[in-house]
Each structure stands twice: as C-alpha cells, then as structure tokens.
C-alpha atoms as a PDB file:
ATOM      1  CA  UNK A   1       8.640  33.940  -3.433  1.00  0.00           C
ATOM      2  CA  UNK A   2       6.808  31.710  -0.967  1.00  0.00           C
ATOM      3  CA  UNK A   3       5.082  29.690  -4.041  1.00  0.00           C
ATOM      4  CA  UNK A   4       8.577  28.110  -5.064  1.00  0.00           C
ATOM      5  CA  UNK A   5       9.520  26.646  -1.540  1.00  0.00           C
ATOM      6  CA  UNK A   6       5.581  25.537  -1.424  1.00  0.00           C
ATOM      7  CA  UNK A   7       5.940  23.695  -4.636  1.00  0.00           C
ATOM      8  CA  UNK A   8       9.323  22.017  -3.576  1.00  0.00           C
ATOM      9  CA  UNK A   9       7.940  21.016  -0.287  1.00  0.00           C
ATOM     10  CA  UNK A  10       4.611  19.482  -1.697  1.00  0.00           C
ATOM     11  CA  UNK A  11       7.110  17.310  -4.616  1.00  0.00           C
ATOM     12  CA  UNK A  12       8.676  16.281  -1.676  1.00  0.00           C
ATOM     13  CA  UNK A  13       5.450  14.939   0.101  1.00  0.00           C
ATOM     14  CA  UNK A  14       4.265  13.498  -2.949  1.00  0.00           C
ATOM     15  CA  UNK A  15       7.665  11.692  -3.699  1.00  0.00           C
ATOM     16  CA  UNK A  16       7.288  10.433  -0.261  1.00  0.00           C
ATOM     17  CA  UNK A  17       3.938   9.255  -0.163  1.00  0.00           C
ATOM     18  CA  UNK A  18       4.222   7.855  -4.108  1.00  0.00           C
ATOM     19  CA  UNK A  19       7.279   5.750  -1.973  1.00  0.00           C
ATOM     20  CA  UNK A  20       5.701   4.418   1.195  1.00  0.00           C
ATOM     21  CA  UNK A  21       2.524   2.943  -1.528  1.00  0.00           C
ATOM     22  CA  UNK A  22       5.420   1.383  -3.670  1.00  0.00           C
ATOM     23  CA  UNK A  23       6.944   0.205  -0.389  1.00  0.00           C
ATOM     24  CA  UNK A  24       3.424  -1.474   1.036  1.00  0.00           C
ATOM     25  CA  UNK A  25       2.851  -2.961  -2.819  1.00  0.00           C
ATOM     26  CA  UNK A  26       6.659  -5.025  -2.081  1.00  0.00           C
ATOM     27  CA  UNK A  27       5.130  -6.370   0.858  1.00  0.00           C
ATOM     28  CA  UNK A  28       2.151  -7.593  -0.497  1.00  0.00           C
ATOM     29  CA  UNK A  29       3.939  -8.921  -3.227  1.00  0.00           C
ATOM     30  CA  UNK A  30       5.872 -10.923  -0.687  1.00  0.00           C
ATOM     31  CA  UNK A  31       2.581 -12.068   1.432  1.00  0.00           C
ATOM     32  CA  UNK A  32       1.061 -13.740  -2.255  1.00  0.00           C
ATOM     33  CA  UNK A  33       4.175 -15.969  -3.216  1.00  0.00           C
ATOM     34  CA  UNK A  34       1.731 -18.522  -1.264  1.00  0.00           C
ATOM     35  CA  UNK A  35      -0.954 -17.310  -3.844  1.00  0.00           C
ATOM     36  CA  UNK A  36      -2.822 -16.127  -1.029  1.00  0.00           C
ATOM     37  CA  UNK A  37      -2.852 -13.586   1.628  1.00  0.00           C
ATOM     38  CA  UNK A  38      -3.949 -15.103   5.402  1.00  0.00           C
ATOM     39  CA  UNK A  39      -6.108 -12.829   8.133  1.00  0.00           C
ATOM     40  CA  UNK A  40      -2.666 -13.031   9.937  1.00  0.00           C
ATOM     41  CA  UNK A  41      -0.444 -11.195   7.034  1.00  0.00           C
ATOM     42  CA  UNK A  42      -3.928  -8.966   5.906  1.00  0.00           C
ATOM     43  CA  UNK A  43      -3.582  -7.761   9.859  1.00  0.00           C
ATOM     44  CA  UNK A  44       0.123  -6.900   9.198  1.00  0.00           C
ATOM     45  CA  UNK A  45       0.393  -5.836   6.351  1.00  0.00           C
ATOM     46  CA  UNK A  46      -2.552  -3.064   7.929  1.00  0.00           C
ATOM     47  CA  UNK A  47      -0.342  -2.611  10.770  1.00  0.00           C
ATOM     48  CA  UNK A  48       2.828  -1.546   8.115  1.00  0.00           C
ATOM     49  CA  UNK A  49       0.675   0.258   5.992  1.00  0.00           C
ATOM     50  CA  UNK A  50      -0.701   2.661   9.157  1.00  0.00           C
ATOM     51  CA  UNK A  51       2.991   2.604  10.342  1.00  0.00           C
ATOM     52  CA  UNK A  52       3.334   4.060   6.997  1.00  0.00           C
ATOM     53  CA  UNK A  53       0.811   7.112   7.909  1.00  0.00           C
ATOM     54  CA  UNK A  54      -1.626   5.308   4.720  1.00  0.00           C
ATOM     55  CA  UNK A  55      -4.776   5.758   5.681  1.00  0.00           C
ATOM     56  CA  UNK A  56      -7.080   2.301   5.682  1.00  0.00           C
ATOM     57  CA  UNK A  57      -8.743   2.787   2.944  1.00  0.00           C
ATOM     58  CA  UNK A  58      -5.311   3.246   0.524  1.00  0.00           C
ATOM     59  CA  UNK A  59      -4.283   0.388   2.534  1.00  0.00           C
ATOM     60  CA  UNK A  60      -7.115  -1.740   1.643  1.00  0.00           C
ATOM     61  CA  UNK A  61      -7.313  -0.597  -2.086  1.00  0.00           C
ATOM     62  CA  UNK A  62      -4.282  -1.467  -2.580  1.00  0.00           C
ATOM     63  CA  UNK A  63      -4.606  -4.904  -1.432  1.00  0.00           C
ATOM     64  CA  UNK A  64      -7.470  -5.452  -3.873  1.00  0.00           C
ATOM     65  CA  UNK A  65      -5.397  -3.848  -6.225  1.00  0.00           C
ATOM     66  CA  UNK A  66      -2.207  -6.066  -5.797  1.00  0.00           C
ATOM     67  CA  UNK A  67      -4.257  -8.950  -4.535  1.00  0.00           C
ATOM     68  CA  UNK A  68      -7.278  -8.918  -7.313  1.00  0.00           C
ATOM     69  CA  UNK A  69      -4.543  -8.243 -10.166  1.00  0.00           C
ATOM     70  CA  UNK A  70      -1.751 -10.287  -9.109  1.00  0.00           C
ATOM     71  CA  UNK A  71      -3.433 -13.748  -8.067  1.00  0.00           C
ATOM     72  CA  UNK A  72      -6.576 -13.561 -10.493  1.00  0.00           C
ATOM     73  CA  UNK A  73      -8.786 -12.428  -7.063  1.00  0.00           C
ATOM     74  CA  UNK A  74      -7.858 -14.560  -4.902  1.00  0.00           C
ATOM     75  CA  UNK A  75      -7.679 -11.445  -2.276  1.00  0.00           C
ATOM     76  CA  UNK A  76     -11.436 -10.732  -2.775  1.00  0.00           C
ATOM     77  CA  UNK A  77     -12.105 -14.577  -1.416  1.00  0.00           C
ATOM     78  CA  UNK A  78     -10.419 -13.325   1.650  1.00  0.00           C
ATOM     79  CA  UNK A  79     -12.004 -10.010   2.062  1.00  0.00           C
END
C-alpha cells in the first residue's frame, strides 16, 4: 500500500526536477542570442539555476551542454 503513494510522489519529483532543467535550458537559450554567454549572465544564470535547488554541477553541465551544442563551443571559450 505504501509503494503506490511512493511511486506517485517520486513521478512527481522527477516531473519537477525534469521542469526546473527545461526551465534553466530557456534561459540559456536566451543568454546566447548574442552568440555568447558573458561572466555577468554565466553568474546569473548560476544564481537561477541554485534558486532552482540544481546543484552546480547540473548547472554547469548544462551550460556546456546548451552552450557547446548550440553556438558550436563558444561556451567552452568562456569557461
């Protein structure tokens, strides 16, 4: 009985989580329409991500993920 309320309640925290990455992705999006991200938006986009409860380390994999992908490295000159 207590497995099916378990289950629902980690879906939930998954679904969450799965959201607040998709929602920090948006916003680096927005920080490379320059083609670049600056040590100003890098320190923000930090500050949203930890806002987010994302640890650093997703925080900073996924702007080598977005930045490396998106912009052909350009992130990884910043880094």
């Amino acid at each position: 009985m207590v497995a099916l309320p378990a289950g629902i309640l980690a879906s939930g925290f998954s679904n969450a989580l799965h959201r607040r990455r998709n929602s920090l992705r948006r916003q680096v999006g927005k920080a490379l329409q320059d083609g670049f991200i600056d040590p100003q938006e890098r320190s923000d986009l930090h500050s949203q991500g930890a806002s987010m409860s994302l640890a650093r380390d997703e925080v900073a994999e996924i702007l080598e993920q977005e930045g490396g992908s998106a912009r052909g490295g350009l992130l990884s000159a910043l880094w």
